[in-house]
C-alpha atoms as a PDB file:
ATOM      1  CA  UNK A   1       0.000   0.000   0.000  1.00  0.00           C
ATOM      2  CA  UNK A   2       1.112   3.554  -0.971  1.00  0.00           C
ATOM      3  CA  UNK A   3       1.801   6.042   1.734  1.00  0.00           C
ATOM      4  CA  UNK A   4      -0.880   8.379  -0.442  1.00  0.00           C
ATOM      5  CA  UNK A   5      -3.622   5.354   0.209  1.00  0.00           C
ATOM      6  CA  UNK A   6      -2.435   5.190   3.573  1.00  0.00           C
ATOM      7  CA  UNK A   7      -3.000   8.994   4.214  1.00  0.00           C
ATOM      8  CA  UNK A   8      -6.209   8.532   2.275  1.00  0.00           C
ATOM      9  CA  UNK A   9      -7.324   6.103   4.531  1.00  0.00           C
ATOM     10  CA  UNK A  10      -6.733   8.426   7.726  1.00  0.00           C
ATOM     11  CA  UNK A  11      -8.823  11.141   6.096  1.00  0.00           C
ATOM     12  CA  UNK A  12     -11.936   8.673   5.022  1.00  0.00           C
ATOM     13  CA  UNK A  13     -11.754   7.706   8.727  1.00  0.00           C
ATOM     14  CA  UNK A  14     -12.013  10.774  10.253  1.00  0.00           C
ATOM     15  CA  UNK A  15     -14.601  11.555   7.647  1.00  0.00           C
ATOM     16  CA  UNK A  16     -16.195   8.360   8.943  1.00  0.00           C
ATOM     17  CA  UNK A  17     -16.345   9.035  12.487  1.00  0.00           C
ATOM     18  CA  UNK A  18     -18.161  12.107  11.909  1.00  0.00           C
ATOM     19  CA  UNK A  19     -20.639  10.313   9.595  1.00  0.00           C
ATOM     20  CA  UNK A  20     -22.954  10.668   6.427  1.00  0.00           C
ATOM     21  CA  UNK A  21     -25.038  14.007   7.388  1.00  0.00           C
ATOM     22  CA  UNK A  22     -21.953  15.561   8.593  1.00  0.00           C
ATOM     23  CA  UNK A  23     -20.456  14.835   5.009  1.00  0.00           C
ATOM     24  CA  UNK A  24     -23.523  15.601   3.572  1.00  0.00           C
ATOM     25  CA  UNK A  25     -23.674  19.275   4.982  1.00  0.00           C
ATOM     26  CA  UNK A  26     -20.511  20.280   5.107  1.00  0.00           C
ATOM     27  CA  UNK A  27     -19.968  19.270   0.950  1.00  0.00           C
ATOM     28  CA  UNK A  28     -23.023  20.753   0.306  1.00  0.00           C
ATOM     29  CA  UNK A  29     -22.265  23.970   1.951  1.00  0.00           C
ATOM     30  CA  UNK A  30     -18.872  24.070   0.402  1.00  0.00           C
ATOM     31  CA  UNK A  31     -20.563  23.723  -3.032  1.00  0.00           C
ATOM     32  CA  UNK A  32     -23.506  25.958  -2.379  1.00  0.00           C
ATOM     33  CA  UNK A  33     -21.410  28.813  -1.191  1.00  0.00           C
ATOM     34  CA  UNK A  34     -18.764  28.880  -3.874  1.00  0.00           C
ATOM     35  CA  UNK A  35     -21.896  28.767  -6.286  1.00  0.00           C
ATOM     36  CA  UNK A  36     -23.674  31.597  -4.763  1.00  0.00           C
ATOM     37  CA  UNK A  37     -20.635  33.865  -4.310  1.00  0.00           C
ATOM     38  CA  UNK A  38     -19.816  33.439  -8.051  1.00  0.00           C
ATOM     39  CA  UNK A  39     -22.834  34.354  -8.863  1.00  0.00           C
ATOM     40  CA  UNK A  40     -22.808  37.535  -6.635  1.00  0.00           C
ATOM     41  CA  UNK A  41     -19.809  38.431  -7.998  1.00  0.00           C
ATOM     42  CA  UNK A  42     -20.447  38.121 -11.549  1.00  0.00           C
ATOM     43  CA  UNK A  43     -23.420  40.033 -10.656  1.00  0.00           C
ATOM     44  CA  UNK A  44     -21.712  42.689  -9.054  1.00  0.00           C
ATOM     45  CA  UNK A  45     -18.615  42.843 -11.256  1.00  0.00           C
ATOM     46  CA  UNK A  46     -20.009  42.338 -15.156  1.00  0.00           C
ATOM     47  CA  UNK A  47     -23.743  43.666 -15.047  1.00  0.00           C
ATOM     48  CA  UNK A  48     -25.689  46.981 -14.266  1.00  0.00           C
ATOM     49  CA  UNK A  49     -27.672  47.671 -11.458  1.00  0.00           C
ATOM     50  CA  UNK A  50     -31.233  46.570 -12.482  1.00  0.00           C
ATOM     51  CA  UNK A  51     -29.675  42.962 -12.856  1.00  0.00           C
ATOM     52  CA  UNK A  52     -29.651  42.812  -8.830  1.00  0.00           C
ATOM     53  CA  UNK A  53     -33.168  42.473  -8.894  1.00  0.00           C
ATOM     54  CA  UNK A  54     -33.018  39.785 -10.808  1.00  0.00           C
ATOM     55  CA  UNK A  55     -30.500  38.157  -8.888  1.00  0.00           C
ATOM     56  CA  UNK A  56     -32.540  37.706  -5.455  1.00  0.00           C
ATOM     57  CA  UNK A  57     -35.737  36.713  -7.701  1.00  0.00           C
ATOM     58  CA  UNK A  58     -33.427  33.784  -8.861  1.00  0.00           C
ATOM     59  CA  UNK A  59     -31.858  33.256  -5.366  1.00  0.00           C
ATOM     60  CA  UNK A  60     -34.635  30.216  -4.110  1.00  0.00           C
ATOM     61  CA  UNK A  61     -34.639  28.553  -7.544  1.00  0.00           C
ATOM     62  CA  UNK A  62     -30.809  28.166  -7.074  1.00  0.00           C
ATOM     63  CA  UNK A  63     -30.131  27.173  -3.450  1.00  0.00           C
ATOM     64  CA  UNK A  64     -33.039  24.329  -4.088  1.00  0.00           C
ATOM     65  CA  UNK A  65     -31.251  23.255  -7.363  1.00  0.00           C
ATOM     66  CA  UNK A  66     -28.238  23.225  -5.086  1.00  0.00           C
ATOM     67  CA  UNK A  67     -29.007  21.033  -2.242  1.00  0.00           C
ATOM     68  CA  UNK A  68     -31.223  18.637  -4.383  1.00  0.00           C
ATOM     69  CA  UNK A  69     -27.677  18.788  -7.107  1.00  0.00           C
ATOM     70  CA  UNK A  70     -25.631  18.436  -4.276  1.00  0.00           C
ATOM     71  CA  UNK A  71     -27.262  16.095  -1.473  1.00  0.00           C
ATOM     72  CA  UNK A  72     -27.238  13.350  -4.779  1.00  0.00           C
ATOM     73  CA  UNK A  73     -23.992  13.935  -5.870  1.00  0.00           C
ATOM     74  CA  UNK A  74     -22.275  14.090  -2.067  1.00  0.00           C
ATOM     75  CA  UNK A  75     -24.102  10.583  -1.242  1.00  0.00           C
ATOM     76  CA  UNK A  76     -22.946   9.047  -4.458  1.00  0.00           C
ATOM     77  CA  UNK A  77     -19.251  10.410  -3.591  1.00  0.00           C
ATOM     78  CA  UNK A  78     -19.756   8.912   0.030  1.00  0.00           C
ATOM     79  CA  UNK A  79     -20.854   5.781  -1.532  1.00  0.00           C
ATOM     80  CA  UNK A  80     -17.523   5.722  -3.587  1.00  0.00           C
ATOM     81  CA  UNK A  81     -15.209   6.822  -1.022  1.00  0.00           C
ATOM     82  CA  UNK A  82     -16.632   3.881   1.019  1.00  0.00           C
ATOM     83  CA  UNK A  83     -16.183   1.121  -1.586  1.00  0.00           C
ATOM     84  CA  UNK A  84     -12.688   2.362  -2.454  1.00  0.00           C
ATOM     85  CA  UNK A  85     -11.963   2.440   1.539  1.00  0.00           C
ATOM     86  CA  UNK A  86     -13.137  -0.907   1.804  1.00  0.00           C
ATOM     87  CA  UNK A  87     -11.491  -1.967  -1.033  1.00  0.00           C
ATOM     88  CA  UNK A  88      -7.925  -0.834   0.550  1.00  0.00           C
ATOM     89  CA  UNK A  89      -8.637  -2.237   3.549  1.00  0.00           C
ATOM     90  CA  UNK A  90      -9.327  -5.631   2.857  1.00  0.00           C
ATOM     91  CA  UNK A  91      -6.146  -5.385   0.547  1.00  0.00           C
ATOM     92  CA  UNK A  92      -4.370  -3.945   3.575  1.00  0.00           C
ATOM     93  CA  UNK A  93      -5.201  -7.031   5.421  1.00  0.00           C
ATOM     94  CA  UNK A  94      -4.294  -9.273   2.700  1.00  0.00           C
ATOM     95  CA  UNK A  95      -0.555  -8.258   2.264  1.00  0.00           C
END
């Protein structure tokens, strides 16, 4: 086993011991946030003023597309990132 799958395993465990809705919120607040604050600051840097408007009207359509987006794509990353841990564990025990 690699020292890079051994420090991968360390993280995934941590990860672990926190558990799925931890992982869930935190990802999804990571994503969410760097996909708001883009959009405020394309807003705010490459349109006019009547655009903000727009912006807020838009706001609740977004942050639902977000955390429906992201809560399916987070659980099939936790899904992965448990097979592949798995996977390097039972070929940590093996060797």
């Amino acid at each position: 086993m690699t020292k890079t799958q051994k420090k991968w395993i360390k993280r995934w465990e941590n990860k672990r011991r926190k558990g799925f809705v931890n992982y869930i919120m935190i990802q999804t607040l990571m994503i969410g946030g760097g996909v708001i604050s883009g959009k405020l600051i394309g807003v705010a840097l490459f349109t006019n003023q009547r655009q903000w408007g727009e912006f807020f009207a838009s706001l609740p359509t977004v942050v639902i597309t977000i955390l429906v987006v992201s809560i399916l794509l987070n659980s099939l990353a936790w899904c992965i990132g448990e097979r592949r841990y798995k996977n390097l564990i039972n070929q940590q025990e093996h060797t």
